[in-house]
Protein backbone atom coordinates (compact mmCIF):
# COMPACT_ATOMS: atom_id res chain seq x y z
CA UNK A 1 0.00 0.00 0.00
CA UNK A 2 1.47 3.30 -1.28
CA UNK A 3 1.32 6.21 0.64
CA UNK A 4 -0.19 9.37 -0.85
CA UNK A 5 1.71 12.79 -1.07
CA UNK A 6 -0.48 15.81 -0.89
CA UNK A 7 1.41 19.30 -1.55
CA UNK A 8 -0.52 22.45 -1.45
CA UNK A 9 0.39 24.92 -4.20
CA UNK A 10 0.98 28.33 -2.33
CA UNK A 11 0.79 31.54 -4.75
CA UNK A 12 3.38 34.01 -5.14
CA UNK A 13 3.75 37.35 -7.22
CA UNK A 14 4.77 35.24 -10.94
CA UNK A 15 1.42 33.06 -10.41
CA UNK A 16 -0.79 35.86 -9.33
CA UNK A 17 -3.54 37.16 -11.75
CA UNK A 18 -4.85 40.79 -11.12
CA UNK A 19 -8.28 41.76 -12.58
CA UNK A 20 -9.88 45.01 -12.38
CA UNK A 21 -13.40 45.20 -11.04
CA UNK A 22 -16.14 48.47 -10.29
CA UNK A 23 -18.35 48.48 -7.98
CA UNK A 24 -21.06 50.82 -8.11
CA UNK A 25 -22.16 52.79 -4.60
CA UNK A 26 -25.47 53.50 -5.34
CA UNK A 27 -27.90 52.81 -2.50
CA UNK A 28 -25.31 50.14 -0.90
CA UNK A 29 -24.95 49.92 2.86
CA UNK A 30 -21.02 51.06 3.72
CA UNK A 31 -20.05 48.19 5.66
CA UNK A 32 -21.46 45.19 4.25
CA UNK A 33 -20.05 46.74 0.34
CA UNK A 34 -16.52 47.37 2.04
CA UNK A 35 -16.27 43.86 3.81
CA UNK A 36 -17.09 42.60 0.51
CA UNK A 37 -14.39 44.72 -1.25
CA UNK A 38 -11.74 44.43 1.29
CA UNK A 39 -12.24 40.62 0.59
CA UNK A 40 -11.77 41.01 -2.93
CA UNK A 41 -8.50 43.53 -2.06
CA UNK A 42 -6.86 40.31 -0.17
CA UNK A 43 -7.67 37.97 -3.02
CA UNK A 44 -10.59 35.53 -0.79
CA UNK A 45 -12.31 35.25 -3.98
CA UNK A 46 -9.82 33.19 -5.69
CA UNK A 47 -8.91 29.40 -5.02
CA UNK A 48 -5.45 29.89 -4.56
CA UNK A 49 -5.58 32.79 -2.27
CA UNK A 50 -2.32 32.59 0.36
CA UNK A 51 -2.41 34.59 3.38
CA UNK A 52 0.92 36.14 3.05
CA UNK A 53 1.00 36.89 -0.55
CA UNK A 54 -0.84 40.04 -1.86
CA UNK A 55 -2.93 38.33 -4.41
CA UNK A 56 -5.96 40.35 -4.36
CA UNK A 57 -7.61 42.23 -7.72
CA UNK A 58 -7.80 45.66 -8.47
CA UNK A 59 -11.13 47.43 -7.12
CA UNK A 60 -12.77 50.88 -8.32
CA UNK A 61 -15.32 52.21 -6.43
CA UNK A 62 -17.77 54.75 -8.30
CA UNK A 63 -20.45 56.70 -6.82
CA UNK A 64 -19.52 56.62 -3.41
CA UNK A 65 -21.23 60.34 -2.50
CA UNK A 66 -24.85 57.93 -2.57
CA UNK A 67 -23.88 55.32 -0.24
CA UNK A 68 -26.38 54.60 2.88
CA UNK A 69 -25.92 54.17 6.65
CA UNK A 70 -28.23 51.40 8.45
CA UNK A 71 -30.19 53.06 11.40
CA UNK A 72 -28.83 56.50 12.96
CA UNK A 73 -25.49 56.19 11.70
CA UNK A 74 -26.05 58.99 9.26
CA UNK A 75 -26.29 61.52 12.23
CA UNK A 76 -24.54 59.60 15.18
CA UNK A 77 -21.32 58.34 13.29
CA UNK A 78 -18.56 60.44 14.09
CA UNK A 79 -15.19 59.91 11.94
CA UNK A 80 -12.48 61.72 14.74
CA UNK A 81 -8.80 62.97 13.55
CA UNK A 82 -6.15 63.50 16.07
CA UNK A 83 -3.53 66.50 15.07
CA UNK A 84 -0.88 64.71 18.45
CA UNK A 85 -1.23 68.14 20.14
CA UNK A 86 -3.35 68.72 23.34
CA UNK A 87 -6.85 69.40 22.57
CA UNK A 88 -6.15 68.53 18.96
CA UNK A 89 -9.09 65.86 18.57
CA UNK A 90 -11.46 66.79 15.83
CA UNK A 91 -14.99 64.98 15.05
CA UNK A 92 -17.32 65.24 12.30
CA UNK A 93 -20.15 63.29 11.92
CA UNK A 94 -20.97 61.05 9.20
CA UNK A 95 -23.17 63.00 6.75
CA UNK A 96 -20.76 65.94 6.69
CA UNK A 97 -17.96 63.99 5.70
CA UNK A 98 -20.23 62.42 3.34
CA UNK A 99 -21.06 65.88 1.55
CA UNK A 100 -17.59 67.43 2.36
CA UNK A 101 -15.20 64.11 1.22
CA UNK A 102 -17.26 61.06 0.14
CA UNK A 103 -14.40 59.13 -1.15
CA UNK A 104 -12.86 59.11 2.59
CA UNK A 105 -15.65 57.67 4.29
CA UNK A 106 -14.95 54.47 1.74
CA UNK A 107 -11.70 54.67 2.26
CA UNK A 108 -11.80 54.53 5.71
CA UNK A 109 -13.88 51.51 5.92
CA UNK A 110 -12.04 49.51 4.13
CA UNK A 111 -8.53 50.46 5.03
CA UNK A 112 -9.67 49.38 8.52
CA UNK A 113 -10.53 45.58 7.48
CA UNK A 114 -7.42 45.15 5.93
CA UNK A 115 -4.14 43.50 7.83
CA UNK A 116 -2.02 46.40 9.44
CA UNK A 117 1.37 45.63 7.62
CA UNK A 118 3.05 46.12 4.88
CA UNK A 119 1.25 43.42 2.99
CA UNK A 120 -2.37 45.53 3.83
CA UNK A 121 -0.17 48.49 2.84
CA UNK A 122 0.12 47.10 -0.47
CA UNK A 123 -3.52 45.72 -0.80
CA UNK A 124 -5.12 49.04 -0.09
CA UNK A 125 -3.19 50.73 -2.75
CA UNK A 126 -5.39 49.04 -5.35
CA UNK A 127 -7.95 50.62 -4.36
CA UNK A 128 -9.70 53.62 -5.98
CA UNK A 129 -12.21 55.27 -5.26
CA UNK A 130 -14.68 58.06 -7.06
CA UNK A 131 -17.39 60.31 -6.26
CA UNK A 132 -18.88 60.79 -9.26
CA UNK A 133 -19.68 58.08 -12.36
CA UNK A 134 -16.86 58.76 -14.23
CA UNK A 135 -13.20 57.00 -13.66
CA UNK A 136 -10.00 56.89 -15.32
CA UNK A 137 -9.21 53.40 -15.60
CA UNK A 138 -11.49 52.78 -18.63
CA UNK A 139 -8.52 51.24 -20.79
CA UNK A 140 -7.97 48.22 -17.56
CA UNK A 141 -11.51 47.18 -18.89
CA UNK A 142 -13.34 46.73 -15.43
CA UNK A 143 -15.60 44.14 -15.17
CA UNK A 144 -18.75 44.89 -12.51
CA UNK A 145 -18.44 43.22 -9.36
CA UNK A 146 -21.91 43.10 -7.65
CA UNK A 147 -23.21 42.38 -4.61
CA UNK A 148 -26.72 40.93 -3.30
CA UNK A 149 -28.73 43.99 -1.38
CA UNK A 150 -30.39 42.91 2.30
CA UNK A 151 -33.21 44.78 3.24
């Protein structure tokens, strides 16, 4: 009786393959669209994903100024900067930021669900993210990536 010999196939940055996706903002709820991106950031989706190799896909988010908040989150959400001097802790809540900087409130979200190293480093930089409808990245050829809505 032979013995069977199993070895699992680990990616690296020759095997990878990057594609570009958009994701539309419209009407989405901010945390369930950014655990979803985030995923696809770190490369979850594919079969061969390997923890310590950045084999995510490229991810464009458009229309991010008409995302939605669950609950009171609109007016209760505060997003709070720190300038490192004393007294130097700013707050604004979540539907000024929203009007003032939409693409940060995105941005934000998912930088936060992504490993805190170099490696996340390096996944959040293929990230991009627009207010309007219009993006530059036209010639990559984005394909949509699509998520289910829960009511």
């Amino acid at each position: 009786m032979s013995k069977l010999h199993f070895t699992t196939k680990h990616a690296n940055e020759a095997t990878v393959q990057r594609k570009w996706y958009v994701v539309d903002g419209t009407n989405q709820t901010v945390g369930r669209m950014c655990a979803k991106i985030a995923s696809v950031l770190r490369g979850k989706n594919k079969a061969y994903y390997t923890p310590h190799v950045d084999c995510g896909d490229f991810v464009i988010v458009i229309n991010c100024e008409k995302v939605a908040f669950t609950g009171n989150k609109m007016e209760e959400k505060e997003y709070l900067t720190f300038s490192g001097y004393p007294g130097g802790l700013k707050g604004e809540a979540a539907k000024d930021l929203l009007k003032r900087r939409p693409e940060v409130v995105i941005e934000r979200a998912v930088k936060g669900m992504l490993p805190k190293n170099r490696l996340g480093r390096k996944m959040y930089k293929k990230l991009f993210v627009y207010a309007g409808a219009e993006h530059p990245h036209t010639a990559q050829k984005p394909a949509a990536l699509t998520f289910t809505k829960i009511k």
